[in-house]
Protein backbone atom coordinates (compact mmCIF):
# COMPACT_ATOMS: atom_id res chain seq x y z
CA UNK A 1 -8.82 7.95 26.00
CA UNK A 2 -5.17 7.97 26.79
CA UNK A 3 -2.76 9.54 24.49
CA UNK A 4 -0.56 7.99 22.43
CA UNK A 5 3.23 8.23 24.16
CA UNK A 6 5.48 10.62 22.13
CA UNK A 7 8.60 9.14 20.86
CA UNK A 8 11.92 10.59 22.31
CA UNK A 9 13.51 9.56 18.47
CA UNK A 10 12.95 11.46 15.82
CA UNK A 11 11.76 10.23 11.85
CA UNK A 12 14.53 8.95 9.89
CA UNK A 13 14.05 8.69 6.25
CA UNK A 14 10.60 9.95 7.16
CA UNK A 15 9.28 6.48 8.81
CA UNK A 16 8.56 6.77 12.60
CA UNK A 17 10.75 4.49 15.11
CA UNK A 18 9.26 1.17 15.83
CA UNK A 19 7.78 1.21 19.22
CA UNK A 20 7.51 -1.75 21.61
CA UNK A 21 5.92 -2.57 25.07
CA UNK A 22 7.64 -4.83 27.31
CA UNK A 23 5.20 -7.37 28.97
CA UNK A 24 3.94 -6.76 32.60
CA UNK A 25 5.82 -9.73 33.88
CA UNK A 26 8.63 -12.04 32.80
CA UNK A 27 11.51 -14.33 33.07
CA UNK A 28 13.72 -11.98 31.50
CA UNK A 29 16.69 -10.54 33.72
CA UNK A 30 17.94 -8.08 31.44
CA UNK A 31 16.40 -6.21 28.40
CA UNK A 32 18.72 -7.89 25.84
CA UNK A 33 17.45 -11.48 27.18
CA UNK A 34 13.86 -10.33 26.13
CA UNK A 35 14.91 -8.49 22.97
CA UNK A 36 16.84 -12.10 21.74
CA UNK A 37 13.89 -14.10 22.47
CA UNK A 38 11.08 -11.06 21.33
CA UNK A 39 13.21 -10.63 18.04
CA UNK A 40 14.07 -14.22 16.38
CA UNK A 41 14.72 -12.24 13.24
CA UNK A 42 17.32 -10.47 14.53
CA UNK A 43 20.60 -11.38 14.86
CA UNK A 44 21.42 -11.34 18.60
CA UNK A 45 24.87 -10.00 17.87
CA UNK A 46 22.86 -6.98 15.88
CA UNK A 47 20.95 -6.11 19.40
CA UNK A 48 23.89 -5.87 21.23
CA UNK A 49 25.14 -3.50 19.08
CA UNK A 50 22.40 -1.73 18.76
CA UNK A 51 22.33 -1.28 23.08
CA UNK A 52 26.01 -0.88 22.65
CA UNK A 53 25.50 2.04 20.45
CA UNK A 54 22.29 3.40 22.75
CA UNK A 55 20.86 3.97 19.58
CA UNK A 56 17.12 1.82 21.39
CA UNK A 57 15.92 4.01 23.54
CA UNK A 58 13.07 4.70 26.78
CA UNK A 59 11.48 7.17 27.77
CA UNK A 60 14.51 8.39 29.64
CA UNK A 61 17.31 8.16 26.98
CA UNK A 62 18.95 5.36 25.77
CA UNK A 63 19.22 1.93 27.26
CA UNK A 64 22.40 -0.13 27.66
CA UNK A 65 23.67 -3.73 27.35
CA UNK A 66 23.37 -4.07 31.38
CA UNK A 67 19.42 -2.22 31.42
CA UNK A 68 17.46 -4.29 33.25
CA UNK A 69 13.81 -6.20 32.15
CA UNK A 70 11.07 -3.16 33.20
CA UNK A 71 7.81 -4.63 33.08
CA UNK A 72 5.38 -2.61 31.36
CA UNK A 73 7.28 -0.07 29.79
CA UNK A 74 8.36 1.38 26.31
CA UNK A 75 11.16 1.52 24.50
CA UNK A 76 11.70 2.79 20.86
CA UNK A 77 14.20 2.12 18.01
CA UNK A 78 14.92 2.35 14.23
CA UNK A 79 14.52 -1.10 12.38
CA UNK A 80 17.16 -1.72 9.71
CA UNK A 81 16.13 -1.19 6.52
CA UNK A 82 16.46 -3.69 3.84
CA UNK A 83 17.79 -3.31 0.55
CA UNK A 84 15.88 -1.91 -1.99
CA UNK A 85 15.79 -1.84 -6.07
CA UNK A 86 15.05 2.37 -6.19
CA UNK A 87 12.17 2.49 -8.62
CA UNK A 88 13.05 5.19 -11.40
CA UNK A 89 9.61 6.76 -11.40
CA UNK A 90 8.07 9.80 -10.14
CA UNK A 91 5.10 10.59 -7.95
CA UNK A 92 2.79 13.48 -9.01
CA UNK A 93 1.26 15.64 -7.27
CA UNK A 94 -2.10 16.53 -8.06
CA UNK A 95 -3.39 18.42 -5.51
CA UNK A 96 -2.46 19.70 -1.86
CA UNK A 97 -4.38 21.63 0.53
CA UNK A 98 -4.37 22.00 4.65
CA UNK A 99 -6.30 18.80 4.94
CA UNK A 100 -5.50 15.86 1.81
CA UNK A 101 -2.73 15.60 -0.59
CA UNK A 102 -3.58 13.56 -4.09
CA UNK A 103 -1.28 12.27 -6.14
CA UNK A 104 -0.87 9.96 -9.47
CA UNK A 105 1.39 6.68 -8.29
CA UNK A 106 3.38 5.06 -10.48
CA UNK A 107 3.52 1.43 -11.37
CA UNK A 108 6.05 -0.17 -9.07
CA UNK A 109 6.26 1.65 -6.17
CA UNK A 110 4.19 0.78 -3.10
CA UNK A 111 1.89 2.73 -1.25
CA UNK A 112 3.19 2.22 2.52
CA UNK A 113 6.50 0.11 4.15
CA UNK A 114 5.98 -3.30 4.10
CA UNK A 115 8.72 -6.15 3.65
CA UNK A 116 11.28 -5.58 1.19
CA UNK A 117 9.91 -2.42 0.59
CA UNK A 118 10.30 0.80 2.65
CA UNK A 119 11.79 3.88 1.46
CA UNK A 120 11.40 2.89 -2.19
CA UNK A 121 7.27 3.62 -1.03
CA UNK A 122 5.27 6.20 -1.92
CA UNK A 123 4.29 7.31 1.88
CA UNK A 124 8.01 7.66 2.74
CA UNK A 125 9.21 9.62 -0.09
CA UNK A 126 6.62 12.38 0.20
CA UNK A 127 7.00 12.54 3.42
CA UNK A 128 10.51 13.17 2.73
CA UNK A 129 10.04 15.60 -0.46
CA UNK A 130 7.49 17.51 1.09
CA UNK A 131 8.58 18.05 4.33
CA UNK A 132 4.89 16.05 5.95
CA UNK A 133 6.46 13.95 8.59
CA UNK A 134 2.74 12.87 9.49
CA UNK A 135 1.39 12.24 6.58
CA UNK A 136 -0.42 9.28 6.28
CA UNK A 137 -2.88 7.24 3.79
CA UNK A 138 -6.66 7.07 3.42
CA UNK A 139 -6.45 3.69 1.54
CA UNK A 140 -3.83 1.85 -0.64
CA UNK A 141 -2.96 0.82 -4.21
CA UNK A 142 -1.31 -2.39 -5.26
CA UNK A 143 2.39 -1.71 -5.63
CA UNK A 144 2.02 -2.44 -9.52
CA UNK A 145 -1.21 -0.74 -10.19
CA UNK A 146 -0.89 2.72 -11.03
CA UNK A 147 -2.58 6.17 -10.46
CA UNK A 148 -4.31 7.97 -7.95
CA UNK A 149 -3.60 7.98 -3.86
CA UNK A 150 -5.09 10.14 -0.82
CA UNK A 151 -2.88 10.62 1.63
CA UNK A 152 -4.13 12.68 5.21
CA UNK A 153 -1.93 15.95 6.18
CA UNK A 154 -3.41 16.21 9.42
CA UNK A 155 -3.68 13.46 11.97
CA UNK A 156 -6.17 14.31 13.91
CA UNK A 157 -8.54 13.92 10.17
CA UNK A 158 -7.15 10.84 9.24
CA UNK A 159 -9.81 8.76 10.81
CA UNK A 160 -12.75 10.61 8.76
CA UNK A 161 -11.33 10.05 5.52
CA UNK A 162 -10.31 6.07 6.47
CA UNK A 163 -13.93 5.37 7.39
CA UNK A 164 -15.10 7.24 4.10
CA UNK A 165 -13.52 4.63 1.96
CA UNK A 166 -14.19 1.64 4.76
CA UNK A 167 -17.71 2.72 4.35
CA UNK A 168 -17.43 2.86 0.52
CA UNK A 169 -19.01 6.37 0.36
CA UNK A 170 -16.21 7.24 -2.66
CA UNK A 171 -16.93 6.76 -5.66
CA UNK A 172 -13.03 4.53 -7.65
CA UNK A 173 -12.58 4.15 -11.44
CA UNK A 174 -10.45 2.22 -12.94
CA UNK A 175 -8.93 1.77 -16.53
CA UNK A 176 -7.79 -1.44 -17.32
CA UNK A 177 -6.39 -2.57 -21.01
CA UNK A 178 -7.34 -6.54 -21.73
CA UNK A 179 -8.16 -8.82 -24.78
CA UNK A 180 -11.54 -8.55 -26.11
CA UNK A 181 -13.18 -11.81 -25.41
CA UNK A 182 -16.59 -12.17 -28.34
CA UNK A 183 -19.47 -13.80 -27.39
CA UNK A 184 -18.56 -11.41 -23.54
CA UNK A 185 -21.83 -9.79 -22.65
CA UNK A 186 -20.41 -6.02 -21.50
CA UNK A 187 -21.49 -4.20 -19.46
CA UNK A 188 -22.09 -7.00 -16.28
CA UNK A 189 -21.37 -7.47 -12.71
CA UNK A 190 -18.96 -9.38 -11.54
CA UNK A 191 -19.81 -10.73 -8.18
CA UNK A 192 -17.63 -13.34 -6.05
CA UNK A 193 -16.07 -14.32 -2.35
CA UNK A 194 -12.66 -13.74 -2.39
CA UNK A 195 -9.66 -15.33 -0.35
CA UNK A 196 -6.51 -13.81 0.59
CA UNK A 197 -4.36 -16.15 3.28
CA UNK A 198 -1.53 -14.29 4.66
CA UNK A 199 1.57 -15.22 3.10
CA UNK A 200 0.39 -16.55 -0.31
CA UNK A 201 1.08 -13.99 -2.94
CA UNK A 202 -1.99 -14.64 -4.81
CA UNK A 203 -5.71 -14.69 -3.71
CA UNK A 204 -8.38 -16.75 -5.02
CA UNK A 205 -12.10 -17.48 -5.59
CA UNK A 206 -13.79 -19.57 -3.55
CA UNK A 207 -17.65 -20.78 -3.03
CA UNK A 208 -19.87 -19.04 -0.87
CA UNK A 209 -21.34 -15.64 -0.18
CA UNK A 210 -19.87 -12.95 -2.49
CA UNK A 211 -17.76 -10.49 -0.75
CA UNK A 212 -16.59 -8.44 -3.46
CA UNK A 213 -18.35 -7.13 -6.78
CA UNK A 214 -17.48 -4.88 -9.84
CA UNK A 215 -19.53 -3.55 -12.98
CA UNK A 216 -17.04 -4.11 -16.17
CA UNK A 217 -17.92 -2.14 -19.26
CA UNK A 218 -15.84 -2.01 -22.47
CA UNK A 219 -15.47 1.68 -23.40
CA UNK A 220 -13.17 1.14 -26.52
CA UNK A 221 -11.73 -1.68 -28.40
CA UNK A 222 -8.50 -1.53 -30.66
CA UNK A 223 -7.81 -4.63 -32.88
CA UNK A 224 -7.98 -7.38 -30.53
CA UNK A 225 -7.43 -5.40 -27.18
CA UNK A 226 -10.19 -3.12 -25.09
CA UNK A 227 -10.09 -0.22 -23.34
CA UNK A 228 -12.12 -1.74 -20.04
CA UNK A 229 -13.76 0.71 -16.70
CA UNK A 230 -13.83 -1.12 -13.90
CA UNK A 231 -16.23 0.49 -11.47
CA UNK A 232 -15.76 -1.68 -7.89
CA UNK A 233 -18.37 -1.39 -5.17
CA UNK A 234 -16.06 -3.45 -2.67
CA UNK A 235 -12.28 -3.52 -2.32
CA UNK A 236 -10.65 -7.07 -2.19
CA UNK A 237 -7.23 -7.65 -2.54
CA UNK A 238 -6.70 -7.94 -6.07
CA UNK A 239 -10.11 -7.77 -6.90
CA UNK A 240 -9.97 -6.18 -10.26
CA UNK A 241 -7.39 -8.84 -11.44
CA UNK A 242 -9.47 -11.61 -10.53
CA UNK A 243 -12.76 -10.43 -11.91
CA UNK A 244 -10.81 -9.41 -15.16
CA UNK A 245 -9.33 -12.75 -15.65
CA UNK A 246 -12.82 -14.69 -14.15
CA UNK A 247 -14.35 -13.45 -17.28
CA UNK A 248 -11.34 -15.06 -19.71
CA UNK A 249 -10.16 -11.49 -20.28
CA UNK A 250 -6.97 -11.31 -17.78
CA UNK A 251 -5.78 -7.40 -17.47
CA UNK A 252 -2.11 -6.99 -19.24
CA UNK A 253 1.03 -7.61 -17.76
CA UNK A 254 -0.56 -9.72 -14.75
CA UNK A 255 1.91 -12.08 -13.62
CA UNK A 256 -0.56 -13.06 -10.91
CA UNK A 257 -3.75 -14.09 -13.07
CA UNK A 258 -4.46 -16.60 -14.15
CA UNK A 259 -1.12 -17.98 -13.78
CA UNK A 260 1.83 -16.94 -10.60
CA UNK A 261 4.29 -16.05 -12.25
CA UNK A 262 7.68 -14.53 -10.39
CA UNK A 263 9.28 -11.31 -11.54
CA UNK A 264 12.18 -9.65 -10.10
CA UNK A 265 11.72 -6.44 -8.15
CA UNK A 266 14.20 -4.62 -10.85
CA UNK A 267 12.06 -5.54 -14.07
CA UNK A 268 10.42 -2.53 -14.93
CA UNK A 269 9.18 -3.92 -18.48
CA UNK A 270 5.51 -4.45 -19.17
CA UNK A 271 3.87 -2.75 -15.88
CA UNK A 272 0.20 -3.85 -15.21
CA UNK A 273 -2.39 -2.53 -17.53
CA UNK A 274 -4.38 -1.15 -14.57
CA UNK A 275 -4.83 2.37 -13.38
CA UNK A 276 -7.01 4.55 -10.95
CA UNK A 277 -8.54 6.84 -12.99
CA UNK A 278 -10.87 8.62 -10.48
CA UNK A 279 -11.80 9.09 -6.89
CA UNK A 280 -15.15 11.03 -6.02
CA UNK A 281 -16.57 11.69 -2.86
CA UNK A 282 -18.42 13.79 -0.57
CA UNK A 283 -15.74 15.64 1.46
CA UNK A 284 -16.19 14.38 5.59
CA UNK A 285 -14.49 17.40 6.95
CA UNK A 286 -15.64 20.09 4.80
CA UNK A 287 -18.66 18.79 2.89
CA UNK A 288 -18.05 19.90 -0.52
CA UNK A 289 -17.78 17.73 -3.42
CA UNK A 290 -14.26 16.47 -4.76
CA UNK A 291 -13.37 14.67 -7.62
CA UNK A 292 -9.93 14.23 -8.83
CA UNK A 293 -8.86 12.71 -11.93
CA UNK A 294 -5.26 10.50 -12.69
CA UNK A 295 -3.36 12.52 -15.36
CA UNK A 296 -1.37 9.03 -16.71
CA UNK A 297 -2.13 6.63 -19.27
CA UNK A 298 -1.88 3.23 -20.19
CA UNK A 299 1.17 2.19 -22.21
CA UNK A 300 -0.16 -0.58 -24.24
CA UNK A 301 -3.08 1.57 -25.25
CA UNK A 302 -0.78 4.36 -26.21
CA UNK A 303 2.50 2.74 -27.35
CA UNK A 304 1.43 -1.12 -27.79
CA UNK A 305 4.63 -2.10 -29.93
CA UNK A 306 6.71 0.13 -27.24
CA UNK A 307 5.16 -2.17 -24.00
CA UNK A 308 5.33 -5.18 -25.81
CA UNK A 309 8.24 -5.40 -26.70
């Protein structure tokens, strides 16, 4: 297996330098003609200073507005980052050893750099607060669901933990706070195939085979809201959302199901009633047994006036 080419930049803000191979053949004089057409996003006059600034860079230091088209090669840069709404919340550690680092999200923030958001993420600020430039995570949470994430300290073990959650060999709780719905039959399974098309915010239900399924039990009820665990076998995008609000009973503070509804990145009011209570599994590296537990509650179980309002 070949091995991966270092890059000759360094982190900034702890995300790594995007990396791009130039094709093996081209129409493409210069390396600014093939960045213009490769880059539609980008302003062309933003390239040029970017090569005017040598701040995109080769394997043998940084490139020019004259560098010719090299077929086949590298060349590395730092993307510009977008502005973000910082989200006033804190992630907690909850443990931290050579090998894994667990820690209790909050709502709002989102597990990797994606779109508009990249160093308001989880991934990028501990890599930043703990000094872990390669950190890196074993599986994601929703930006608005809360509670616990495993990240990987070492690279070389990140593929052992991925493929313990790709093979769903760990054990994920959730708590979720919902209406009570009488007449529901609790505890059931919750089996459906679920849809997500890139670039529609919200996935759906759809006949045929199930691909996704969840046990729902009701472990408390308050007036005329529940205290739901949400135990899912699978791990479709929004699958706890859906199944909640399949069964009439639509988790609170969903502006997703069962109706879209847009919120701006800054409102912090009313976070999603859902949170990862517990991960269990069977340790791939050093075989033991691990179970960690989120330390956070649920606002409108706590505090309902307080979230409501």
């Amino acid at each position: 297996m070949r091995r991966k080419l270092r890059s000759p930049l360094p982190q900034r803000h702890g995300l790594d330098p995007a990396r791009l191979r130039l094709p093996d053949e081209g129409p493409w004089a210069t390396l600014r003609e093939h960045l213009v057409e490769r880059l539609p996003r980008v302003d062309p006059a933003r390239i040029d200073e970017l090569l005017a600034e040598e701040r995109i860079v080769g394997l043998d230091g940084p490139l020019g507005p004259d560098t010719p088209f090299r077929p086949g090669t590298f060349i590395w840069f730092h993307r510009d980052l977008p502005d973000e709404v910082p989200v006033p919340f804190e992630v907690e550690v909850l443990h931290r050893d050579d090998d894994l680092l667990v820690v209790d999200k909050p709502h709002f923030l989102a597990t990797i750099p994606r779109g508009r958001h990249v160093l308001q993420t989880a991934l990028v600020r501990l890599r930043r607060d703990l000094d872990l430039p390669q950190l890196s995570p074993a599986h994601r949470l929703d930006r608005v669901t809360a509670g616990l994430l495993l990240f990987v300290v070492r690279p070389e073990l990140r593929g052992a933990y991925q493929t313990m959650f790709r093979d769903r060999l760990v054990h994920k709780e959730y708590e979720a706070i919902a209406p009570v719905a009488p007449g529901l039959d609790l505890p059931c399974v919750v089996r459906s195939r679920i849809v997500k098309e890139r670039g529609v915010l919200a996935a759906q239900e759809v006949p045929g085979p199930p691909n996704s399924e969840t046990r729902v039990e009701l472990a408390e009820t308050r007036d005329d809201l529940g205290r739901y665990r949400l135990l899912p076998a699978t791990g479709r995008t929004h699958q706890l959302r859906l199944h909640m609000s399949s069964l009439g009973i639509p988790i609170l503070g969903d502006d997703f199901y069962p109706v879209l509804t847009e919120t701006a990145l800054d409102d912090f009011r009313r976070p999603l009633q859902l949170l990862a209570k517990a991960l269990e599994f069977t340790d791939p590296v050093s075989g033991r047994r691990r179970r960690f537990e989120s330390r956070r509650t649920l606002q409108s179980w706590s505090d309902h006036p307080t979230w409501a309002a």
